[in-house]
N, C-alpha and C. Protein backbone atom coordinates (compact mmCIF):
# COMPACT_ATOMS: atom_id res chain seq x y z
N UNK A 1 99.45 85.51 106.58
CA UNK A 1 100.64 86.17 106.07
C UNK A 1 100.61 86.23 104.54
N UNK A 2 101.05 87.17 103.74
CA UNK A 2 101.00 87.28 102.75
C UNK A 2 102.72 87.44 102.38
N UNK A 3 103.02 86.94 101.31
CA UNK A 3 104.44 87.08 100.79
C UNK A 3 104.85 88.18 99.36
N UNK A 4 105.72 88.69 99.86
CA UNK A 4 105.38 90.09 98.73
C UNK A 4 107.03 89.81 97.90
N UNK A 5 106.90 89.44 96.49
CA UNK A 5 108.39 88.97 95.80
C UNK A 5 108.63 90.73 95.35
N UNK A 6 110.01 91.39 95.77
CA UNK A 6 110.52 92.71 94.85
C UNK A 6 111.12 92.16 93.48
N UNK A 7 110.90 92.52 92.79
CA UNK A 7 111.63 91.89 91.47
C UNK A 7 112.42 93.39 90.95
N UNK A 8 113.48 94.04 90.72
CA UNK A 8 114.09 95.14 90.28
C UNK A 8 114.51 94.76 88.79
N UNK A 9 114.87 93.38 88.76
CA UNK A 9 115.34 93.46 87.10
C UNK A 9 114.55 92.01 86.98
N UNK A 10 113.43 91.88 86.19
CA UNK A 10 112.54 90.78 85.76
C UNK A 10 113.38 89.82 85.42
N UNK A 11 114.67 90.18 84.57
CA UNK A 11 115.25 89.20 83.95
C UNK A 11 116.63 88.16 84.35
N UNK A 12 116.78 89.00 85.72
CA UNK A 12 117.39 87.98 86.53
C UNK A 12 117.42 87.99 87.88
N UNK A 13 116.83 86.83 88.37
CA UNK A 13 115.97 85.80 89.33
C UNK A 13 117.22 86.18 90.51
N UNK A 14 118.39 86.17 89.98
CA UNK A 14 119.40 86.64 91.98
C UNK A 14 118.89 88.18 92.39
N UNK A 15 118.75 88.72 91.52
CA UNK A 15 118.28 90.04 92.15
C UNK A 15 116.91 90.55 92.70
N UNK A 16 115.97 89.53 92.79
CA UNK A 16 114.59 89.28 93.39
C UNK A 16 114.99 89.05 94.95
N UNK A 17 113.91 89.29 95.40
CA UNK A 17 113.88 89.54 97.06
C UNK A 17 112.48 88.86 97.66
N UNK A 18 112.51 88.10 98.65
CA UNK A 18 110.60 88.00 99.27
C UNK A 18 110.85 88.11 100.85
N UNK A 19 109.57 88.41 101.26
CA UNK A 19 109.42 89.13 102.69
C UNK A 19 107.71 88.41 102.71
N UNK A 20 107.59 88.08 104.44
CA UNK A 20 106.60 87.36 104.62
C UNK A 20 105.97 88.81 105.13
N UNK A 21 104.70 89.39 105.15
CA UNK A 21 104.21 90.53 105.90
C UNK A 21 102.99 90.66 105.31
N UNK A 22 102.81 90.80 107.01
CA UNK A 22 100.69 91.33 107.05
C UNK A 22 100.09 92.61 106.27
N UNK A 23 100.89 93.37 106.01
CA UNK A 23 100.16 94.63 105.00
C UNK A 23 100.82 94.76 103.54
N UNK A 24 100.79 94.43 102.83
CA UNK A 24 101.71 94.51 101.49
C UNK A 24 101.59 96.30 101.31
N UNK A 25 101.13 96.73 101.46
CA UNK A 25 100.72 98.57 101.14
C UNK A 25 102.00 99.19 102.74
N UNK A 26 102.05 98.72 103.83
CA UNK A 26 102.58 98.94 104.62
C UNK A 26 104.26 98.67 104.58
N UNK A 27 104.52 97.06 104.00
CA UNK A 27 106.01 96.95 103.57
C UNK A 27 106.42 98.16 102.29
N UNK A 28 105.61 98.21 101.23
CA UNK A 28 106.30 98.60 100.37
C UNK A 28 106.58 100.38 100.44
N UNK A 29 106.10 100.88 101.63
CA UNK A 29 106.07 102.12 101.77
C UNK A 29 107.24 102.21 102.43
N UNK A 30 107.63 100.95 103.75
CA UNK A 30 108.84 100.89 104.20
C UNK A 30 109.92 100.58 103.21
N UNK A 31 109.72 100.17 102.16
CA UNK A 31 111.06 99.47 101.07
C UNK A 31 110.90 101.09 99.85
N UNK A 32 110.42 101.95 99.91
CA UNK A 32 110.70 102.80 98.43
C UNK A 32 110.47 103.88 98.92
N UNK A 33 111.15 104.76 99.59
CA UNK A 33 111.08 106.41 99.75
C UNK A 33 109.52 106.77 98.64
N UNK A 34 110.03 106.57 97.07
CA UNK A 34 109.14 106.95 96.33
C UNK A 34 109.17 105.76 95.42
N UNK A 35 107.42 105.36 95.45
CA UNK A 35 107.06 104.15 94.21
C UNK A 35 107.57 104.29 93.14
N UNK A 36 108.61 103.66 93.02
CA UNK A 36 108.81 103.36 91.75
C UNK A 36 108.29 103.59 90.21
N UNK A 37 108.56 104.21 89.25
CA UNK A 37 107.83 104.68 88.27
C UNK A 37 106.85 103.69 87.61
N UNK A 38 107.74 102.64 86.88
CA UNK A 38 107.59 101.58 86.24
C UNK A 38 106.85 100.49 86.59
N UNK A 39 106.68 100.97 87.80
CA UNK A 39 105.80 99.48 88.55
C UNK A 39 105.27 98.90 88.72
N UNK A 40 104.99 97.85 88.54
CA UNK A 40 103.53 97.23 88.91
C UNK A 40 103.49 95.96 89.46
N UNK A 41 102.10 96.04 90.30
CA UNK A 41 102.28 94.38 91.44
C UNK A 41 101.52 93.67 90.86
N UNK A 42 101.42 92.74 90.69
CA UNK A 42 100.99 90.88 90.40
C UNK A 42 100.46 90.00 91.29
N UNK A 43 99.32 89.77 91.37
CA UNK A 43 98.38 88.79 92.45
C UNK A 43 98.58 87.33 92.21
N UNK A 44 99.25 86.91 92.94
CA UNK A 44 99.42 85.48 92.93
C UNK A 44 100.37 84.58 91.56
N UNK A 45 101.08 85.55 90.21
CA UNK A 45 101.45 85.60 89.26
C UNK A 45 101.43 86.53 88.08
N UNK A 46 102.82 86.73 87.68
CA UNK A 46 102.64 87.57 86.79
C UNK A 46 102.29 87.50 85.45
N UNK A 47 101.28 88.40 85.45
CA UNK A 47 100.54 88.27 84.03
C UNK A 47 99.33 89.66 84.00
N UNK A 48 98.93 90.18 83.18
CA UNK A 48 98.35 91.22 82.90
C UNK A 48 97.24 91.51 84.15
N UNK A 49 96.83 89.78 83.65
CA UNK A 49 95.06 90.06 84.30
C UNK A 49 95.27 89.97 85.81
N UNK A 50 96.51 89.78 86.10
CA UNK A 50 96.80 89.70 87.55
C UNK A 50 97.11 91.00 88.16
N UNK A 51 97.03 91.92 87.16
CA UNK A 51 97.63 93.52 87.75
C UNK A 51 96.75 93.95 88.94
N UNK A 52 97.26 94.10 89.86
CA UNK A 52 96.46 94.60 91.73
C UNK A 52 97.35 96.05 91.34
N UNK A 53 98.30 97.11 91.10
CA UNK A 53 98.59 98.03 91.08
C UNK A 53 97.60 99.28 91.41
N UNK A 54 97.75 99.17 92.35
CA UNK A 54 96.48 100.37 93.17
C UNK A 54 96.61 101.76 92.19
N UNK A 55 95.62 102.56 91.82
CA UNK A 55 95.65 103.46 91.41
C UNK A 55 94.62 104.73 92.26
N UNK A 56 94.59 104.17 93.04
CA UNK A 56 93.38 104.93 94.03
C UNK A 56 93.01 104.37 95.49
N UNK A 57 92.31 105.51 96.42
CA UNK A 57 91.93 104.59 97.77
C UNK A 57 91.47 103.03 97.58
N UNK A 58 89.96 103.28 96.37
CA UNK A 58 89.36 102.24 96.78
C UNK A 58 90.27 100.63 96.13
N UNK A 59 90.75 100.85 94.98
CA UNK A 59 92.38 100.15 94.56
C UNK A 59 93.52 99.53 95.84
N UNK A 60 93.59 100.66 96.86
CA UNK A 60 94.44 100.20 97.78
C UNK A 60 94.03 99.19 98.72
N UNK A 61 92.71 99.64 99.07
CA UNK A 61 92.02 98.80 100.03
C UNK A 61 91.63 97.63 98.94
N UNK A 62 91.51 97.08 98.35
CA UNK A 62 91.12 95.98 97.65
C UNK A 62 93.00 95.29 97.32
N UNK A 63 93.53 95.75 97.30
CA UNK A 63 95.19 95.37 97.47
C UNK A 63 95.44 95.01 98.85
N UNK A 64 94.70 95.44 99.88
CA UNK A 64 95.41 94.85 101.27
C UNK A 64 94.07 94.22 101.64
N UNK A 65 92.99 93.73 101.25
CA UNK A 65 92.55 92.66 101.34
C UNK A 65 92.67 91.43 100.36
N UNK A 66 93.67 91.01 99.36
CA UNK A 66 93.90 90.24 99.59
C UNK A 66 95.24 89.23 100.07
N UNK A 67 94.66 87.94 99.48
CA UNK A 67 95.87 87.09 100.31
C UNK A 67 96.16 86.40 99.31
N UNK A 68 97.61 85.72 99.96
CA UNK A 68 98.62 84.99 98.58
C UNK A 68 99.66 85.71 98.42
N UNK A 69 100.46 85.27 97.03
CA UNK A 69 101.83 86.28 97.05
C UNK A 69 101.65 87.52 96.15
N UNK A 70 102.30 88.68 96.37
CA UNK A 70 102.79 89.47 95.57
C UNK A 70 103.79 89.88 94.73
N UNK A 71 103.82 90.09 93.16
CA UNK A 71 105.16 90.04 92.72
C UNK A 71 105.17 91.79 92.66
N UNK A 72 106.01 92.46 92.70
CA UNK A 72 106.39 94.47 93.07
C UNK A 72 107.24 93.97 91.59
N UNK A 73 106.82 93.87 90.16
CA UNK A 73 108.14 93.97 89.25
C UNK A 73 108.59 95.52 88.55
N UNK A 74 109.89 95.73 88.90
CA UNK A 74 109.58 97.25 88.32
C UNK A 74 110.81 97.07 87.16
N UNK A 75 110.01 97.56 86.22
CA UNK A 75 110.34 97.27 84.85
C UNK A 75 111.34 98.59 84.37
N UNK A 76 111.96 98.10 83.61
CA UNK A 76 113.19 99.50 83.46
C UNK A 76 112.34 100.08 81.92
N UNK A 77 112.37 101.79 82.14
CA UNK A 77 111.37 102.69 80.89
C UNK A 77 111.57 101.59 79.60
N UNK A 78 113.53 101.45 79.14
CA UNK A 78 113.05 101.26 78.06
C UNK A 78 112.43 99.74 77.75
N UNK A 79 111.96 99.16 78.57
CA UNK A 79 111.26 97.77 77.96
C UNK A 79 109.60 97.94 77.62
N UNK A 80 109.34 99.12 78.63
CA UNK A 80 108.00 99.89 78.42
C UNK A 80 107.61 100.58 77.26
N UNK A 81 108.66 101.35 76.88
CA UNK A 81 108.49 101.65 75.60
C UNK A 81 108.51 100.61 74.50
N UNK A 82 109.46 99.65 74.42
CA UNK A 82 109.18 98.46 73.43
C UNK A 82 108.34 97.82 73.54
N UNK A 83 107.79 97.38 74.58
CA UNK A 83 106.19 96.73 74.77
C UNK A 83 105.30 97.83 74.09
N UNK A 84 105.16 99.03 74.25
CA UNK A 84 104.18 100.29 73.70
C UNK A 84 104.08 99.89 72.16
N UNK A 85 105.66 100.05 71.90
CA UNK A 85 105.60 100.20 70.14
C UNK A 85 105.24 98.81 69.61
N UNK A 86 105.45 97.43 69.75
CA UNK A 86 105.36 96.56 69.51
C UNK A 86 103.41 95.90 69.77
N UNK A 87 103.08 96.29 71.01
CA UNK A 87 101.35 96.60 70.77
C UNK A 87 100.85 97.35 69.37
N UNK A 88 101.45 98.48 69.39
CA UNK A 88 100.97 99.41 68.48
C UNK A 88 101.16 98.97 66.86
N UNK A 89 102.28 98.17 66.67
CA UNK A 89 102.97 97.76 65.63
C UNK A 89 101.84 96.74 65.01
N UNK A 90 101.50 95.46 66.07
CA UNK A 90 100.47 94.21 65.50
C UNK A 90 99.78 94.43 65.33
């Protein structure tokens, strides 16, 4: 079983969700009409180098083989943009 955390607002922990399920590519198709813009999933913790965010077949299939938890955090545009400018800035 793999455990897949939804996170909608990173910055507060009551509005996170987890679900135990055998396909993480299979729940999240059942949980979002349409993927989320902002999104991105997290292998076992969130942090860059942990990004699994499929961008392709062979991406997907390497996302539903593995195991452990998933974090789905979907980040609201404007924190994306301040992360952008603030890279760009240092």
């Amino acid at each position: 079983m793999k455990r897949v955390f939804i996170i909608p607002d990173p910055f507060n922990k009551e509005t996170w969700s987890d679900e135990s399920v055998e396909d993480v590519c299979e729940y999240l198709k059942q949980q979002f009409a349409v993927f989320p813009k902002n999104t991105r999933i997290y292998h076992n913790q969130i942090a860059v180098k942990n990004d699994v965010t499929p961008t392709d077949e062979r991406s997907i299939k390497h996302l539903q083989s593995l195991e452990g938890d998933f974090y789905v955090v979907i980040y609201p545009s404007e924190l994306l943009t301040i992360i952008y400018w603030a890279v760009l800035i240092v």
